[in-house]
N, C-alpha and C. Protein backbone atom coordinates (compact mmCIF):
# COMPACT_ATOMS: atom_id res chain seq x y z
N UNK A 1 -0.81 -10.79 61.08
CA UNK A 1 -1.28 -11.55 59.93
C UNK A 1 -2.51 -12.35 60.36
N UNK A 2 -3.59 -12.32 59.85
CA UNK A 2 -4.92 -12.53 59.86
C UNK A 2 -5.01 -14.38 59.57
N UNK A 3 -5.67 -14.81 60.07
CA UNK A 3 -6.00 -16.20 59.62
C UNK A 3 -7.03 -16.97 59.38
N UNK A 4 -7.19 -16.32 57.96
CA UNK A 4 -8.15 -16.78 57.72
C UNK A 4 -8.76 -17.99 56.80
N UNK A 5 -10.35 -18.28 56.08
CA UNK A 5 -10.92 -19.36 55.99
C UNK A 5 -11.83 -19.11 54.94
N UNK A 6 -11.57 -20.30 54.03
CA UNK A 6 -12.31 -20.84 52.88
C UNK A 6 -13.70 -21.38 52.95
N UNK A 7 -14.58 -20.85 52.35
CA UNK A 7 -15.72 -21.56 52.55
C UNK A 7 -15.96 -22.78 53.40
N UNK A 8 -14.78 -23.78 52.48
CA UNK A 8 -15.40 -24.96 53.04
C UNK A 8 -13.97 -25.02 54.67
N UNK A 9 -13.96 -24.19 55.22
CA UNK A 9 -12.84 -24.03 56.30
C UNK A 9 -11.67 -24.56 56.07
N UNK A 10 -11.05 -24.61 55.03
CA UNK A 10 -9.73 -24.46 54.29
C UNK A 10 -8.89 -23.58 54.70
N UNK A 11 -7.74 -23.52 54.90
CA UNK A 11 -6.43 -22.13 55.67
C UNK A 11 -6.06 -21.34 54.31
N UNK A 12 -6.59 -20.30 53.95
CA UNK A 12 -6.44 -19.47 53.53
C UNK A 12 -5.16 -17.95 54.02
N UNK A 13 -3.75 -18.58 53.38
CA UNK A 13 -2.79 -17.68 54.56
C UNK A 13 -2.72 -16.59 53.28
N UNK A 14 -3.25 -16.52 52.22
CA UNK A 14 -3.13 -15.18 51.93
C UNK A 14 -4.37 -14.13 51.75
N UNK A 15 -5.28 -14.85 52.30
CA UNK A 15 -6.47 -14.40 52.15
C UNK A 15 -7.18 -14.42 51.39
N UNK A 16 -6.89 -14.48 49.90
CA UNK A 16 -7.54 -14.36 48.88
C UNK A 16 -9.23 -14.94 48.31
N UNK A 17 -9.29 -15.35 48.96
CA UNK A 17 -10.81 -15.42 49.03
C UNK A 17 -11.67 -14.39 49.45
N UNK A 18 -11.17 -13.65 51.04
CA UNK A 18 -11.79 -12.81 51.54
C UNK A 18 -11.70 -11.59 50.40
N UNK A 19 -10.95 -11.23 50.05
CA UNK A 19 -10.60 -10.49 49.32
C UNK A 19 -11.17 -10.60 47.50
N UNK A 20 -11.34 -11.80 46.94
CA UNK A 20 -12.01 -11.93 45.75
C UNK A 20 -13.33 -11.74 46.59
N UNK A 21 -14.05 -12.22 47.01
CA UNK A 21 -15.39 -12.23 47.91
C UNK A 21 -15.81 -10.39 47.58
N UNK A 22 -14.99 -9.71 48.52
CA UNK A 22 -15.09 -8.19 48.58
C UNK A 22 -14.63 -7.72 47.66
N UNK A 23 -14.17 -8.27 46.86
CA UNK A 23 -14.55 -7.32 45.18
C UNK A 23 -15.31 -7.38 44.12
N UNK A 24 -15.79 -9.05 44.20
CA UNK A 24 -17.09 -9.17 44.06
C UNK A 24 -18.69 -8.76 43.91
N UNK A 25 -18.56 -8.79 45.83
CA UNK A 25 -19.76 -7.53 46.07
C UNK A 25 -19.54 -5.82 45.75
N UNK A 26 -18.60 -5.83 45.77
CA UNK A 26 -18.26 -3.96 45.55
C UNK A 26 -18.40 -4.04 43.61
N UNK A 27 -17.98 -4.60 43.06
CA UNK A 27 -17.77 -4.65 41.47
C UNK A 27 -18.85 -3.77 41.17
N UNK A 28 -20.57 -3.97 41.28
CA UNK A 28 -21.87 -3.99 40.44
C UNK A 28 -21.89 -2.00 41.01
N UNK A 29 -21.30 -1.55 42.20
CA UNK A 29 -21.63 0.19 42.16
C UNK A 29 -20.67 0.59 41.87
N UNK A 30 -19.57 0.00 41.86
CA UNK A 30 -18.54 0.86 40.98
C UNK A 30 -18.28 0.96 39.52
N UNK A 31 -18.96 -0.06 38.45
CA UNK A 31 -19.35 -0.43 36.70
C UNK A 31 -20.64 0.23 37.05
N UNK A 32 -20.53 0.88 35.72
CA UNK A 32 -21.51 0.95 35.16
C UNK A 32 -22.44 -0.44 34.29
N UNK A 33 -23.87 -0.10 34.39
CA UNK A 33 -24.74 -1.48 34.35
C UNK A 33 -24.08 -2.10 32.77
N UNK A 34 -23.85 -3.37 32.48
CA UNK A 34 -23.71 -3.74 31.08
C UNK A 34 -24.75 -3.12 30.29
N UNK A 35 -26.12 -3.25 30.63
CA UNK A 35 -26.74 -2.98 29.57
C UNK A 35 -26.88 -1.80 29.13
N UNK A 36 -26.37 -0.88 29.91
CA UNK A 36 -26.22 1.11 29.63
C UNK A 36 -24.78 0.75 28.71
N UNK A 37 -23.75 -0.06 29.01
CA UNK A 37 -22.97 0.29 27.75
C UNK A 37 -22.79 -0.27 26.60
N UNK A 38 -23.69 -1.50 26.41
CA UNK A 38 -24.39 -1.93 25.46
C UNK A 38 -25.30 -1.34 24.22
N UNK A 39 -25.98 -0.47 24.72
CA UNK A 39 -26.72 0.45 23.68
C UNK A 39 -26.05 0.90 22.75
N UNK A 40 -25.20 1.51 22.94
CA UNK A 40 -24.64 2.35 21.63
C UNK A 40 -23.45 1.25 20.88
N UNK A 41 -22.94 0.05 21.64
CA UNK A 41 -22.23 -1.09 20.59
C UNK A 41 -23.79 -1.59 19.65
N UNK A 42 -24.73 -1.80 20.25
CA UNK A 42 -25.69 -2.47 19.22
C UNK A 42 -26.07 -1.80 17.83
N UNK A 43 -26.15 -0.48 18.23
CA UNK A 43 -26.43 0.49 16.84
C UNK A 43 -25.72 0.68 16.69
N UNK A 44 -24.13 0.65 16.86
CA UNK A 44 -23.43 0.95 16.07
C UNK A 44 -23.31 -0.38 14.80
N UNK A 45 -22.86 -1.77 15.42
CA UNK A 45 -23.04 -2.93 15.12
C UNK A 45 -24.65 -3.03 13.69
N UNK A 46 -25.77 -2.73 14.38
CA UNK A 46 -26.74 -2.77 13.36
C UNK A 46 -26.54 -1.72 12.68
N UNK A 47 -25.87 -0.31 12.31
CA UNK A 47 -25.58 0.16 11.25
C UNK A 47 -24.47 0.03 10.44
N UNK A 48 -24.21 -0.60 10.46
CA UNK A 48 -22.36 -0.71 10.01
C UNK A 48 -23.03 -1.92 9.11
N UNK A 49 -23.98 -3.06 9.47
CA UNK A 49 -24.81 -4.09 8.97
C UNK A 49 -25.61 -3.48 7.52
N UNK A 50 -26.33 -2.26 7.99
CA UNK A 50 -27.46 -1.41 7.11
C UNK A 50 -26.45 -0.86 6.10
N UNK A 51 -25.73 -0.40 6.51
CA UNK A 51 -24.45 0.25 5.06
C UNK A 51 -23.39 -1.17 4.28
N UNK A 52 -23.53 -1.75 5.11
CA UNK A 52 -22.88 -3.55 4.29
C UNK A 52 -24.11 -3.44 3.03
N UNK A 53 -24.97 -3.92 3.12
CA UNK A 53 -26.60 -4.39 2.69
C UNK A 53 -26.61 -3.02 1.79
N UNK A 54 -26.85 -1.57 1.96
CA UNK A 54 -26.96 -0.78 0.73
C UNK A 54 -26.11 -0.76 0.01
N UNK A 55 -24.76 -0.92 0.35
CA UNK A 55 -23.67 -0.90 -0.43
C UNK A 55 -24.21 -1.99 -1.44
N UNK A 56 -23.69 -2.99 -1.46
CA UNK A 56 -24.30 -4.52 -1.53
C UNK A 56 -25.43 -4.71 -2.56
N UNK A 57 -26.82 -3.95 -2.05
CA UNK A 57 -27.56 -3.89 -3.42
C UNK A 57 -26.75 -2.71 -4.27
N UNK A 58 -26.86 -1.84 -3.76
CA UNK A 58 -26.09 -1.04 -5.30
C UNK A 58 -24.97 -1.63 -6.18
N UNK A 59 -24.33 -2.11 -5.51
CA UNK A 59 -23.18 -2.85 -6.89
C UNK A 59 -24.32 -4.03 -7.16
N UNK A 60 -24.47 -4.91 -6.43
CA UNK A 60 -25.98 -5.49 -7.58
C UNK A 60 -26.97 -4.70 -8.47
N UNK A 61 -27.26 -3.74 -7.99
CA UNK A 61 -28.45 -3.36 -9.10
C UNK A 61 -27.22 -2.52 -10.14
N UNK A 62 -26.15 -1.97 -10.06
CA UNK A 62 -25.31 -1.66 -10.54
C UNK A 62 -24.40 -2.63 -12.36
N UNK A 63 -24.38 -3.57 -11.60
CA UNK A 63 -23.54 -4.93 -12.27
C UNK A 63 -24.66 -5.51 -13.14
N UNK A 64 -26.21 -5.17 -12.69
CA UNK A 64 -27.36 -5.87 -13.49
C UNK A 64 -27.42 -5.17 -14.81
């Protein structure tokens, strides 16, 4: 059993620092970038907006 240490040299007996630390740095090549899976929520999001809004005028110009 390893004994190890907290930044500020704190006894860390389950490690967990070392271990949040190294998943940390490993996280960013194992995800894919946010902003690659971002793209396709935004257009989906801004069309779902564009069919609210035509719908929307047509029962207005509809009801006029």
């Amino acid at each position: 059993m390893a004994n190890t240490q907290g930044p500020q040299g704190n006894y860390d007996p389950a490690g967990s620092t070392q271990m949040f630390r190294a998943f940390v740095d490993e996280a960013p090549q194992n995800r894919p970038s946010a902003s690659a899976s971002s793209g396709p929520r935004v257009g989906l999001i801004v069309g779902v907006i564009a069919v609210v809004v035509i719908v929307a005028a047509v029962a207005w110009l509809a009801l006029k």
